[in-house]
PDB file of N, CA and C in Angstrom:
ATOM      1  N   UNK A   1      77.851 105.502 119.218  1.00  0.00           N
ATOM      2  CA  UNK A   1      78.122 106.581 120.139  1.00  0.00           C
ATOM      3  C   UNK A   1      78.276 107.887 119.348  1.00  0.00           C
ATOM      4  N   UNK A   2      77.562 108.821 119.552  1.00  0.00           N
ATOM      5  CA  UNK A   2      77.927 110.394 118.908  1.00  0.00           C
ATOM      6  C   UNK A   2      79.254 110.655 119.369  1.00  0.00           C
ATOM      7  N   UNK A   3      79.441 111.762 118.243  1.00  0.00           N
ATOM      8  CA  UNK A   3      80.799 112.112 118.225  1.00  0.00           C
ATOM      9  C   UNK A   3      80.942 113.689 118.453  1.00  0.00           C
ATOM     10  N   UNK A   4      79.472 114.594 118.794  1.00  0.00           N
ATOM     11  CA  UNK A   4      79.469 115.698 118.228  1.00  0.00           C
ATOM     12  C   UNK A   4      80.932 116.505 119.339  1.00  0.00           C
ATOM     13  N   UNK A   5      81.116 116.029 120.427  1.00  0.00           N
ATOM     14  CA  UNK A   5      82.227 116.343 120.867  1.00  0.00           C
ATOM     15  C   UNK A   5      83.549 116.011 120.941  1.00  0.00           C
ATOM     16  N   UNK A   6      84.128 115.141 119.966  1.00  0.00           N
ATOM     17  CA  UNK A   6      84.934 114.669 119.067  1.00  0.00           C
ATOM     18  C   UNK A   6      86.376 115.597 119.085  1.00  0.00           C
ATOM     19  N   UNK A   7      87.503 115.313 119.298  1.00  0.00           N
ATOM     20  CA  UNK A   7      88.278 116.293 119.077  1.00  0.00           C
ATOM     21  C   UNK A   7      88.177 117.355 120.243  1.00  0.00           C
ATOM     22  N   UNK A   8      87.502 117.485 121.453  1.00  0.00           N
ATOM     23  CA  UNK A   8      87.235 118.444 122.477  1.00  0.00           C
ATOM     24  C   UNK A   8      87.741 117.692 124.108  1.00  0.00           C
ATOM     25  N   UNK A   9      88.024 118.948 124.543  1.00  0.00           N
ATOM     26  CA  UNK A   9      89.386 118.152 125.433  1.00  0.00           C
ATOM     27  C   UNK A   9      88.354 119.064 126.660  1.00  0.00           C
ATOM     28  N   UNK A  10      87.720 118.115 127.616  1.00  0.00           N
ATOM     29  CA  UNK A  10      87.055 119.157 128.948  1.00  0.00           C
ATOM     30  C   UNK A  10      87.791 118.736 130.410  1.00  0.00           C
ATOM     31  N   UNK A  11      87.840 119.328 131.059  1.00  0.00           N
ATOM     32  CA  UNK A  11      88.350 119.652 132.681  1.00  0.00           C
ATOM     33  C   UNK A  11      86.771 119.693 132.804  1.00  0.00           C
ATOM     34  N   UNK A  12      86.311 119.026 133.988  1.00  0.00           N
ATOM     35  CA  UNK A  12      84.918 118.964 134.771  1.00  0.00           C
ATOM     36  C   UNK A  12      85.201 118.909 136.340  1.00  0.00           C
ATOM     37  N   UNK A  13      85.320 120.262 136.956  1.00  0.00           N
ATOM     38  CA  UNK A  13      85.893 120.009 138.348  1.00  0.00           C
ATOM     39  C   UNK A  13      84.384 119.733 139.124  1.00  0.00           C
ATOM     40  N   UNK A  14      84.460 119.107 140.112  1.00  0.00           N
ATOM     41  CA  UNK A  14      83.552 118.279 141.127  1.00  0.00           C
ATOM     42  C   UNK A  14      82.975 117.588 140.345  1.00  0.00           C
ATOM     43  N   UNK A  15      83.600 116.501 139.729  1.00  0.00           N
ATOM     44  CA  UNK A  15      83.380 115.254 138.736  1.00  0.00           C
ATOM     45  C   UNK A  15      83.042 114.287 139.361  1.00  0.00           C
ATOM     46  N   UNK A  16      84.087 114.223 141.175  1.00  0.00           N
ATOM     47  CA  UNK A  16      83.845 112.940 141.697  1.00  0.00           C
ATOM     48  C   UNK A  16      82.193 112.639 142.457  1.00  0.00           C
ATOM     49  N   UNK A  17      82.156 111.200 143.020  1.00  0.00           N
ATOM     50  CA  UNK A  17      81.036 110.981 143.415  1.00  0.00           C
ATOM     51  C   UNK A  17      81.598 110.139 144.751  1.00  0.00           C
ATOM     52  N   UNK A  18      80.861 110.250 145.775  1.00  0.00           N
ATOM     53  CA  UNK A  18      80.766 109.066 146.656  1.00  0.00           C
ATOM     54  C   UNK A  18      80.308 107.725 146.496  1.00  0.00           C
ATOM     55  N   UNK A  19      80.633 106.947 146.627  1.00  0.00           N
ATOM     56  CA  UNK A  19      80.203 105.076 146.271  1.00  0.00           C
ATOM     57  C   UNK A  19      78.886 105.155 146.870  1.00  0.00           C
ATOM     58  N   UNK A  20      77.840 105.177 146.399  1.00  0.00           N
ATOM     59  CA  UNK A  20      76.304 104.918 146.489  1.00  0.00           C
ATOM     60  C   UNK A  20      75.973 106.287 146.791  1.00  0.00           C
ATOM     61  N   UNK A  21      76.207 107.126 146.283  1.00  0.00           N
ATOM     62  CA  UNK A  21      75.875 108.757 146.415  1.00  0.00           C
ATOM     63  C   UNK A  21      74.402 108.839 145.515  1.00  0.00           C
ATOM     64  N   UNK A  22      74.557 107.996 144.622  1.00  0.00           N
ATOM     65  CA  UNK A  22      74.129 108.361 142.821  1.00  0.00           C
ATOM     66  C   UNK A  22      74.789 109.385 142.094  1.00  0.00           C
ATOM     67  N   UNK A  23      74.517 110.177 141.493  1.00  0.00           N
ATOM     68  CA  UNK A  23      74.952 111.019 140.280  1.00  0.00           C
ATOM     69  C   UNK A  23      74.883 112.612 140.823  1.00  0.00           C
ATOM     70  N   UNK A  24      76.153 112.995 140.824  1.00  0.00           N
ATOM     71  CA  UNK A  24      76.065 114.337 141.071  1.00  0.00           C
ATOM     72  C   UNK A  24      76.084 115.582 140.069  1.00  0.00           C
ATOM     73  N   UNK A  25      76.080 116.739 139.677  1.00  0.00           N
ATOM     74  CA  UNK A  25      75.672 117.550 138.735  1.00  0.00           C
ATOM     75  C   UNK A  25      77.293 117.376 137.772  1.00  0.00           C
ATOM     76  N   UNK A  26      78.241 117.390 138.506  1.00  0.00           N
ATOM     77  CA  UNK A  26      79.596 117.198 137.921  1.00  0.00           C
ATOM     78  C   UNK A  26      79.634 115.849 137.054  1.00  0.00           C
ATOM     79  N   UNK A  27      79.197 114.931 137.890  1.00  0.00           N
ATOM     80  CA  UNK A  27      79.335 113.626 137.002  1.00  0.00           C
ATOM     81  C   UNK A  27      78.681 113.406 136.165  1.00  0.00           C
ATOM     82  N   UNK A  28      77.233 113.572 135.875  1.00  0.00           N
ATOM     83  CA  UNK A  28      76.249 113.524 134.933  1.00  0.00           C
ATOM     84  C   UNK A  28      76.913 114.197 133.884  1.00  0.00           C
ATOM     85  N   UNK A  29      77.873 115.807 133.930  1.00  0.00           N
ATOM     86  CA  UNK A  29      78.483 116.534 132.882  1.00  0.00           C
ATOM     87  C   UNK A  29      79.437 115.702 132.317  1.00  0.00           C
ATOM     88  N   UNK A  30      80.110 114.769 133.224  1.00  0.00           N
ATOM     89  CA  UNK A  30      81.358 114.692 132.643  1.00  0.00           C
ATOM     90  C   UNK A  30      80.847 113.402 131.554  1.00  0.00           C
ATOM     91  N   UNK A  31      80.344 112.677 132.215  1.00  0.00           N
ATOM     92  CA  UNK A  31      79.596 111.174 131.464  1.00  0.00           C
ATOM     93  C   UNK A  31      78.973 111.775 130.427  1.00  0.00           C
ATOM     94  N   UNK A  32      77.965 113.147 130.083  1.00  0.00           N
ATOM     95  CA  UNK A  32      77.514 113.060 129.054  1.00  0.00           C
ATOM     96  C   UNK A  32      78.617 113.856 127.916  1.00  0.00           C
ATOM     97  N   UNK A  33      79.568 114.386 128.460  1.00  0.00           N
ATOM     98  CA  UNK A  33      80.671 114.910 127.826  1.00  0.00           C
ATOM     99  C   UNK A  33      81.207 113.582 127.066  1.00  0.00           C
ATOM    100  N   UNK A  34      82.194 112.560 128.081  1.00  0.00           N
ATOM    101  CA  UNK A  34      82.721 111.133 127.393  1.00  0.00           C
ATOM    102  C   UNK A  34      81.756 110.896 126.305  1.00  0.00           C
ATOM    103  N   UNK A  35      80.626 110.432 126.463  1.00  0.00           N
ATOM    104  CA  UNK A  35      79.493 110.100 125.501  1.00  0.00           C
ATOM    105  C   UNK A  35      79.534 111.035 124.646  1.00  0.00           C
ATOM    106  N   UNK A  36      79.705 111.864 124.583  1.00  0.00           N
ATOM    107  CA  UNK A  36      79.406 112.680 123.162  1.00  0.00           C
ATOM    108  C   UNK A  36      80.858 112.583 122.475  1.00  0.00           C
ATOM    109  N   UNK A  37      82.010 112.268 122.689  1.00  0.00           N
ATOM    110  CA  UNK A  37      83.403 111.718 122.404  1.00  0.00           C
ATOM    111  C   UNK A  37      84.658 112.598 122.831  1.00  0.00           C
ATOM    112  N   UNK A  38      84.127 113.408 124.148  1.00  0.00           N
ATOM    113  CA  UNK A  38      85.375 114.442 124.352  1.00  0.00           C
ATOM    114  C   UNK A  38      85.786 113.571 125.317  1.00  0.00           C
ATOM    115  N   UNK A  39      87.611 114.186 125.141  1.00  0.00           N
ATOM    116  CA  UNK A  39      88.237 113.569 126.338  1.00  0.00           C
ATOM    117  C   UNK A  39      88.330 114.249 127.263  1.00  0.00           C
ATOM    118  N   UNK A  40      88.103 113.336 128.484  1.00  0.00           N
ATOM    119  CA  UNK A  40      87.269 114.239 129.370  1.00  0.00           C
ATOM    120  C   UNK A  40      88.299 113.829 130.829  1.00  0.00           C
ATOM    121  N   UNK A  41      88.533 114.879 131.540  1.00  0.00           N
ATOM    122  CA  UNK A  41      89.729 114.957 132.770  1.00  0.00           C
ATOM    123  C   UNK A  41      88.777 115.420 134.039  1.00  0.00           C
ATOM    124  N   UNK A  42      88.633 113.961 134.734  1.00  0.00           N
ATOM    125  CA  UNK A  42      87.670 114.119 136.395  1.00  0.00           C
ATOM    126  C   UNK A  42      88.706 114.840 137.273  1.00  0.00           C
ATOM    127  N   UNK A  43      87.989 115.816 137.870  1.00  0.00           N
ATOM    128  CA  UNK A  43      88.520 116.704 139.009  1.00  0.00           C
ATOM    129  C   UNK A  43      87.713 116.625 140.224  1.00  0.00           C
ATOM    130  N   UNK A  44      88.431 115.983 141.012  1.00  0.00           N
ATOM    131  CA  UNK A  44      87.580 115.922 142.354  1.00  0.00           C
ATOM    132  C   UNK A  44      88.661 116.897 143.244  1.00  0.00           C
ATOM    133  N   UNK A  45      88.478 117.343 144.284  1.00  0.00           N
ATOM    134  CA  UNK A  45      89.603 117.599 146.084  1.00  0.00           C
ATOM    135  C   UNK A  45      89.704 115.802 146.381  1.00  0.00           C
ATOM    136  N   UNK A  46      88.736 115.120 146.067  1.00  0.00           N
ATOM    137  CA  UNK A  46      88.965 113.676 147.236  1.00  0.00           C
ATOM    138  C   UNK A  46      88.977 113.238 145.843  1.00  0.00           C
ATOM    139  N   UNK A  47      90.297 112.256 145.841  1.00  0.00           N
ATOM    140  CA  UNK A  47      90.935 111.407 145.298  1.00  0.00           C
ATOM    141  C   UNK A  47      89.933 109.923 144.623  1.00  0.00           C
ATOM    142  N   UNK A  48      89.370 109.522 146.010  1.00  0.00           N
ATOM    143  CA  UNK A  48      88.583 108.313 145.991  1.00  0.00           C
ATOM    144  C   UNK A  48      87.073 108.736 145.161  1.00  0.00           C
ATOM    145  N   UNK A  49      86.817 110.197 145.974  1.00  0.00           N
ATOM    146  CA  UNK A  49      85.654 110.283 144.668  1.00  0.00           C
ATOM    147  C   UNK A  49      85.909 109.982 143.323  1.00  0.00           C
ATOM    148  N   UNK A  50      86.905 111.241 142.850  1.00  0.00           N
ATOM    149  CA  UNK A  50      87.244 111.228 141.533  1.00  0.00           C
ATOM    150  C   UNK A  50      87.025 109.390 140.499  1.00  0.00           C
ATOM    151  N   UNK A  51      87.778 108.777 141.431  1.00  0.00           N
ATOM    152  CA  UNK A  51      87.759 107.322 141.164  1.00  0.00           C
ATOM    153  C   UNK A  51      86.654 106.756 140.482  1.00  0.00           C
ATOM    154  N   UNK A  52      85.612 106.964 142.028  1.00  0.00           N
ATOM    155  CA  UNK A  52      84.252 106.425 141.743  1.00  0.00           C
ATOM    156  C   UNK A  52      83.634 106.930 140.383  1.00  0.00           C
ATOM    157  N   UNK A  53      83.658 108.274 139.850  1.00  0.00           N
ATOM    158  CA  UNK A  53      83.285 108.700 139.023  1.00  0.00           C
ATOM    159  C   UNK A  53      84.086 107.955 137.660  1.00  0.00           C
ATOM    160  N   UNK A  54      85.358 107.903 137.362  1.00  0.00           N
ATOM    161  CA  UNK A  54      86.274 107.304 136.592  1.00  0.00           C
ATOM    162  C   UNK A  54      85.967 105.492 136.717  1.00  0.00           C
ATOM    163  N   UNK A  55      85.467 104.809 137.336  1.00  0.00           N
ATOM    164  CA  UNK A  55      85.574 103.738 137.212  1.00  0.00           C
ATOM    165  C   UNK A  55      83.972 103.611 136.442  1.00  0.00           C
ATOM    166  N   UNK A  56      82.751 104.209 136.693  1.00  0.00           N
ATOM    167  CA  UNK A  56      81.726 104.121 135.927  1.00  0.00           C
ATOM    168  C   UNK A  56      81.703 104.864 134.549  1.00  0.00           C
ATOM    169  N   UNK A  57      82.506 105.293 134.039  1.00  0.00           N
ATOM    170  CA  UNK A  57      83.059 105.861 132.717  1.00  0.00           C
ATOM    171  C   UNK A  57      83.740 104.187 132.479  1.00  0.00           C
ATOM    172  N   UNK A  58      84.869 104.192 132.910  1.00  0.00           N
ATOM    173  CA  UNK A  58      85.394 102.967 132.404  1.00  0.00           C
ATOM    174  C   UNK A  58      84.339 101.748 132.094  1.00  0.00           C
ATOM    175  N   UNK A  59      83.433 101.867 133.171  1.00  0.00           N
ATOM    176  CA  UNK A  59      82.149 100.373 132.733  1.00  0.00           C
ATOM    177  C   UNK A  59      81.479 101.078 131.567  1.00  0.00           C
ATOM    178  N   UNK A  60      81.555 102.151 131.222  1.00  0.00           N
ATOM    179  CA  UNK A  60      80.590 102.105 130.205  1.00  0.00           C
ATOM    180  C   UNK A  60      81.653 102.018 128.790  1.00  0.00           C
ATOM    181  N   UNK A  61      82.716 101.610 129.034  1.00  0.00           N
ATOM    182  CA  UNK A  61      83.648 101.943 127.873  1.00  0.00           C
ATOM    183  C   UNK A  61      84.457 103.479 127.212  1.00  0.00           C
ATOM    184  N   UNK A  62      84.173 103.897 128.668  1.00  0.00           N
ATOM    185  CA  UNK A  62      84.956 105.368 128.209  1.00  0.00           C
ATOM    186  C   UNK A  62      86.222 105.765 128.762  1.00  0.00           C
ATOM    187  N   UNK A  63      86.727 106.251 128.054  1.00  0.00           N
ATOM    188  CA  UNK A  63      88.170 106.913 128.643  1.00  0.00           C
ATOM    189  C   UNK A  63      88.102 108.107 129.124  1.00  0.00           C
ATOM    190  N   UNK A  64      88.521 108.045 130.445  1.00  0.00           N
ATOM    191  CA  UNK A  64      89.001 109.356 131.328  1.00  0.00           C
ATOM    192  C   UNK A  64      90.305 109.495 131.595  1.00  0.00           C
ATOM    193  N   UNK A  65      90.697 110.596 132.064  1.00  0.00           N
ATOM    194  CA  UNK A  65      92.116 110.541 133.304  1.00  0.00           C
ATOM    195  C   UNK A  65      91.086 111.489 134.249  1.00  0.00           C
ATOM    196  N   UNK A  66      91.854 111.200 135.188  1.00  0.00           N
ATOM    197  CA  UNK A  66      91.672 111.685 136.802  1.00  0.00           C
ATOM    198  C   UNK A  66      93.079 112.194 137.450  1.00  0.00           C
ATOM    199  N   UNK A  67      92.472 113.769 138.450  1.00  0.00           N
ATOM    200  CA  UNK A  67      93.262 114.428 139.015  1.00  0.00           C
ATOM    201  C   UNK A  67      92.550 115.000 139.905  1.00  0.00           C
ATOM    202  N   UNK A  68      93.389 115.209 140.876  1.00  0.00           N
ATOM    203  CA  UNK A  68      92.910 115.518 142.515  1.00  0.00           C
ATOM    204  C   UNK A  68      93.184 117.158 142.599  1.00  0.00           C
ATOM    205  N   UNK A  69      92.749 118.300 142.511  1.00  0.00           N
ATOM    206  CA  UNK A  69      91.829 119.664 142.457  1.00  0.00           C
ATOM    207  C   UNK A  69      91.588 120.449 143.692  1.00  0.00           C
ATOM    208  N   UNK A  70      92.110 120.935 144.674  1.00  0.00           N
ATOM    209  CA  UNK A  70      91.005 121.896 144.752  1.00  0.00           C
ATOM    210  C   UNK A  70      90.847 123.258 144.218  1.00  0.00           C
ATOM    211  N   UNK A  71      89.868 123.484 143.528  1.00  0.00           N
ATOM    212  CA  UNK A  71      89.743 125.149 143.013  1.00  0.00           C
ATOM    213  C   UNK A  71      90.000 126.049 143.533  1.00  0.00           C
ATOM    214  N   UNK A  72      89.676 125.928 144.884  1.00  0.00           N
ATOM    215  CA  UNK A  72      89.839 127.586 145.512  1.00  0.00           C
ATOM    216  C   UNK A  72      91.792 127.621 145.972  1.00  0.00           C
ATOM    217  N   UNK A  73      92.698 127.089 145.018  1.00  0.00           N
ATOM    218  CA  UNK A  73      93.952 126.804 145.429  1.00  0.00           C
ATOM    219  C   UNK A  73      94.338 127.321 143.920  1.00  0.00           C
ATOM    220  N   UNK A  74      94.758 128.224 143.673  1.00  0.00           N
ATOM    221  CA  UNK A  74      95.626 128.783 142.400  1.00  0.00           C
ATOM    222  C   UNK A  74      96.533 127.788 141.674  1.00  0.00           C
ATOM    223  N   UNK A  75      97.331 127.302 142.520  1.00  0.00           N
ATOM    224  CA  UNK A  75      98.115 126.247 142.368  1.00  0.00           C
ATOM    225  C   UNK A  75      97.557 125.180 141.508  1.00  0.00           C
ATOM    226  N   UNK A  76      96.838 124.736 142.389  1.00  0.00           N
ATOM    227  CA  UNK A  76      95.668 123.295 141.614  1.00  0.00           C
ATOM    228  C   UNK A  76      95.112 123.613 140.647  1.00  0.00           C
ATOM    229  N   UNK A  77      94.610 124.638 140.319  1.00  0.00           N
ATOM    230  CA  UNK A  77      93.649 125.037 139.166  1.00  0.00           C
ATOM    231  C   UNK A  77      95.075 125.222 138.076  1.00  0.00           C
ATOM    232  N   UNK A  78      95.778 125.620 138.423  1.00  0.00           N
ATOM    233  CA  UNK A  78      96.862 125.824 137.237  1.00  0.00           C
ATOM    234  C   UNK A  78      97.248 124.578 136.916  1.00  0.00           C
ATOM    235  N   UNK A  79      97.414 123.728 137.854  1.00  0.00           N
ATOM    236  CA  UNK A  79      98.299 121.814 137.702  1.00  0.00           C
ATOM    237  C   UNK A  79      96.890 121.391 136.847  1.00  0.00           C
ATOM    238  N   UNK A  80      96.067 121.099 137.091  1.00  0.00           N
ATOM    239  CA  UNK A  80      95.064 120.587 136.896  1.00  0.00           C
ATOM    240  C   UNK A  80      94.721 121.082 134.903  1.00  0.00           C
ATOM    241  N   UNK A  81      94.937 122.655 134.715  1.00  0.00           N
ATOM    242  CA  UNK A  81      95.146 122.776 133.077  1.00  0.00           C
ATOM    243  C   UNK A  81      96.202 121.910 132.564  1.00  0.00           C
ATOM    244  N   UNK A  82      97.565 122.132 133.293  1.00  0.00           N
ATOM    245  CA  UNK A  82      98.785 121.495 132.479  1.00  0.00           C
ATOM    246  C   UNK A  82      98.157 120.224 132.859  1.00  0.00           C
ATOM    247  N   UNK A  83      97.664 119.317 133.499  1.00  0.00           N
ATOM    248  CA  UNK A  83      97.635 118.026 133.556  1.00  0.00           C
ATOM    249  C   UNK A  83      96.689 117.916 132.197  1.00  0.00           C
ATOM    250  N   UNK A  84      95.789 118.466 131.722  1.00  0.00           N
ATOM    251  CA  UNK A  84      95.066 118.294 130.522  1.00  0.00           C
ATOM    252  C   UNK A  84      95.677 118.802 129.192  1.00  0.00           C
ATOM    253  N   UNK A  85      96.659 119.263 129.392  1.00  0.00           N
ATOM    254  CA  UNK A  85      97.126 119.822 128.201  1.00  0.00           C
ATOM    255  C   UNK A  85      98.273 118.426 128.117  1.00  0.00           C
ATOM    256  N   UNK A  86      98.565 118.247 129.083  1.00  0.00           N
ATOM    257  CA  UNK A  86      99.820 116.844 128.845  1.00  0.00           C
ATOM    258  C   UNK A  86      99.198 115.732 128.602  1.00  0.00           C
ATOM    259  N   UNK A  87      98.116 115.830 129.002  1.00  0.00           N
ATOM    260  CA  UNK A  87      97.583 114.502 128.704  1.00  0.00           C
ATOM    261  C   UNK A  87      96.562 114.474 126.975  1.00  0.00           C
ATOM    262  N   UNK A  88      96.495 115.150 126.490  1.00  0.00           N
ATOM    263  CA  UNK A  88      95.396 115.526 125.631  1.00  0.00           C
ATOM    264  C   UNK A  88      95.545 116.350 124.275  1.00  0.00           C
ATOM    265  N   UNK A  89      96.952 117.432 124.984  1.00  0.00           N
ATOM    266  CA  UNK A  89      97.459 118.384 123.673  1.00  0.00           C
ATOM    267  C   UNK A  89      96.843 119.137 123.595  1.00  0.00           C
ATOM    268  N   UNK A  90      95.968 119.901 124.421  1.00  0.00           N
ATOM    269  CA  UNK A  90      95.046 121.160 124.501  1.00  0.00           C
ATOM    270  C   UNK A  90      93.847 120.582 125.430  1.00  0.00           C
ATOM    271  N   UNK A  91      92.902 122.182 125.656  1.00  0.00           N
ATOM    272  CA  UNK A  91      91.955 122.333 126.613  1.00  0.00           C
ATOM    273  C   UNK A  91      90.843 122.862 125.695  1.00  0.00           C
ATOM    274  N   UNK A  92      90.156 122.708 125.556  1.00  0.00           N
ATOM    275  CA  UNK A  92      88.481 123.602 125.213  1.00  0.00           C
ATOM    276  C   UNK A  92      87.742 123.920 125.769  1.00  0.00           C
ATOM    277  N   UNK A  93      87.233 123.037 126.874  1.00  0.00           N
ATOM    278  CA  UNK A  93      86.167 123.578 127.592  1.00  0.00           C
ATOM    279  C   UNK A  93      86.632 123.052 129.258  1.00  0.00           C
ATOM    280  N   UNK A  94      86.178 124.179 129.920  1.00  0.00           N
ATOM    281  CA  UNK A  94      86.055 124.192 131.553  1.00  0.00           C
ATOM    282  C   UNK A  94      84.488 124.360 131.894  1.00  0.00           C
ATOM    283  N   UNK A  95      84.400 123.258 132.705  1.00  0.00           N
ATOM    284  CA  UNK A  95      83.339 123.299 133.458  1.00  0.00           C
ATOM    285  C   UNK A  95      84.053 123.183 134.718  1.00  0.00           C
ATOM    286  N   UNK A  96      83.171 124.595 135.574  1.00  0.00           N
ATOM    287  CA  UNK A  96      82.994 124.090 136.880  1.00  0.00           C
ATOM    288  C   UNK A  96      81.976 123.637 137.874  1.00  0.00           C
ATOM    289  N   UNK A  97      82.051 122.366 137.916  1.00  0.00           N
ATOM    290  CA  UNK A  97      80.417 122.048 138.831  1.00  0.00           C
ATOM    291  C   UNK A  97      80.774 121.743 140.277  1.00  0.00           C
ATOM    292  N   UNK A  98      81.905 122.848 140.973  1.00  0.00           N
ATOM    293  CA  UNK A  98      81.839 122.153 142.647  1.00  0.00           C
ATOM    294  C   UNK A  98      80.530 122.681 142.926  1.00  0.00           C
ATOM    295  N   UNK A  99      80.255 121.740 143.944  1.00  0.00           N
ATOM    296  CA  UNK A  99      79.308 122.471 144.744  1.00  0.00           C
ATOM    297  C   UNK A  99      79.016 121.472 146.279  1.00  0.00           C
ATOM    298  N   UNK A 100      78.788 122.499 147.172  1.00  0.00           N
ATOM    299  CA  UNK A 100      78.832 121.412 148.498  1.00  0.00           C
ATOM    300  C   UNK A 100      77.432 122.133 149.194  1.00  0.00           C
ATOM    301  N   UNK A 101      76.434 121.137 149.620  1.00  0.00           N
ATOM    302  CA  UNK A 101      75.918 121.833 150.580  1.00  0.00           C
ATOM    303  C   UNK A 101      75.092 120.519 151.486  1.00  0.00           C
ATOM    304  N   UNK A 102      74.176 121.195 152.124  1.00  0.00           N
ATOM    305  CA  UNK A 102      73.349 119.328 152.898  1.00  0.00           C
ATOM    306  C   UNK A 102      72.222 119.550 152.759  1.00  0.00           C
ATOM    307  N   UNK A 103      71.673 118.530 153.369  1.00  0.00           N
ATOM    308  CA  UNK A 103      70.647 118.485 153.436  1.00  0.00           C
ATOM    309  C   UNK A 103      69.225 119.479 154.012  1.00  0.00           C
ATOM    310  N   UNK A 104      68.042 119.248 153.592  1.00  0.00           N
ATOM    311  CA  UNK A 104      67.736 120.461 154.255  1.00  0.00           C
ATOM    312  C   UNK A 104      66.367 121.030 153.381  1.00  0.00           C
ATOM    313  N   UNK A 105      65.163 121.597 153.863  1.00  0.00           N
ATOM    314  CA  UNK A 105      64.058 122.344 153.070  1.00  0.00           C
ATOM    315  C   UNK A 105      65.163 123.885 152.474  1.00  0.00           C
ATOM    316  N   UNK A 106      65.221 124.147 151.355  1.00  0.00           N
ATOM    317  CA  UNK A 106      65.775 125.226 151.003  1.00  0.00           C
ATOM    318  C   UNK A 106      64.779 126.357 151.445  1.00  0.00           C
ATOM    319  N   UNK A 107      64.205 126.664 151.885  1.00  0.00           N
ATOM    320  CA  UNK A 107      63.477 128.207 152.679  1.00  0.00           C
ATOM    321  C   UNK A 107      63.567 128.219 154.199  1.00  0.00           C
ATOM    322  N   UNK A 108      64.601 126.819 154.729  1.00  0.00           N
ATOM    323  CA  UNK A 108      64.918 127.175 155.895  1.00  0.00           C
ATOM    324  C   UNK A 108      66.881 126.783 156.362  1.00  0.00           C
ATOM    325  N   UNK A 109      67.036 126.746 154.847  1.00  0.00           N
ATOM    326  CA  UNK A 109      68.753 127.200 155.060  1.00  0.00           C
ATOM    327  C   UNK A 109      69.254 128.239 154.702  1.00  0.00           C
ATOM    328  N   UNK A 110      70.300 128.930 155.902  1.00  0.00           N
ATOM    329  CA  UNK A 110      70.823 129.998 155.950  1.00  0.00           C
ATOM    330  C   UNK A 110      71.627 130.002 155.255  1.00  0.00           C
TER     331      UNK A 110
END
């Protein structure tokens, strides 16, 4: 397993996934984050996502923690640093990958 992220502590908010969703832009970050050897803290709003995302880290042999987020809440975004700093002893990198939208030809959503 590379290590080039070794020693690097990331927050990846919209980490979680739905159970048979496949791979969302958050999770793909956070998995290739674990894999490269950072410790890496899933941020979902839904609890159960976050999970889903944290339990396929765990099958592949990686360590996460998980915390429940929402960004647009001052509050959460502040809990959500101290939860990585308590858990980890510092922060390095923030990613934010929420993103929500549906389905749909993109030249005919408003």
């Amino acid at each position: 397993m590379p290590d080039r992220l070794k020693d690097k502590v990331a927050i990846v908010t919209g980490s979680g996934t739905r159970e048979g969703d496949g791979i969302g832009v958050g999770r793909a970050i956070v998995t290739l984050m674990a894999r490269e050897g950072a410790s890496v803290l899933v941020v979902d709003r839904d609890e159960a996502n976050a999970l889903v995302t944290a339990k396929a880290l765990s099958d592949e042999g990686l360590a996460c923690e998980v915390t429940v987020a929402d960004v647009s809440n001052v509050s959460d975004c502040e809990q959500m640093v101290q939860t990585a700093i308590d858990k980890f002893g510092q922060l390095t990198t923030l990613v934010n990958a929420v993103g929500i939208g549906g389905g749909g030809n993109v030249t005919e959503i408003e």
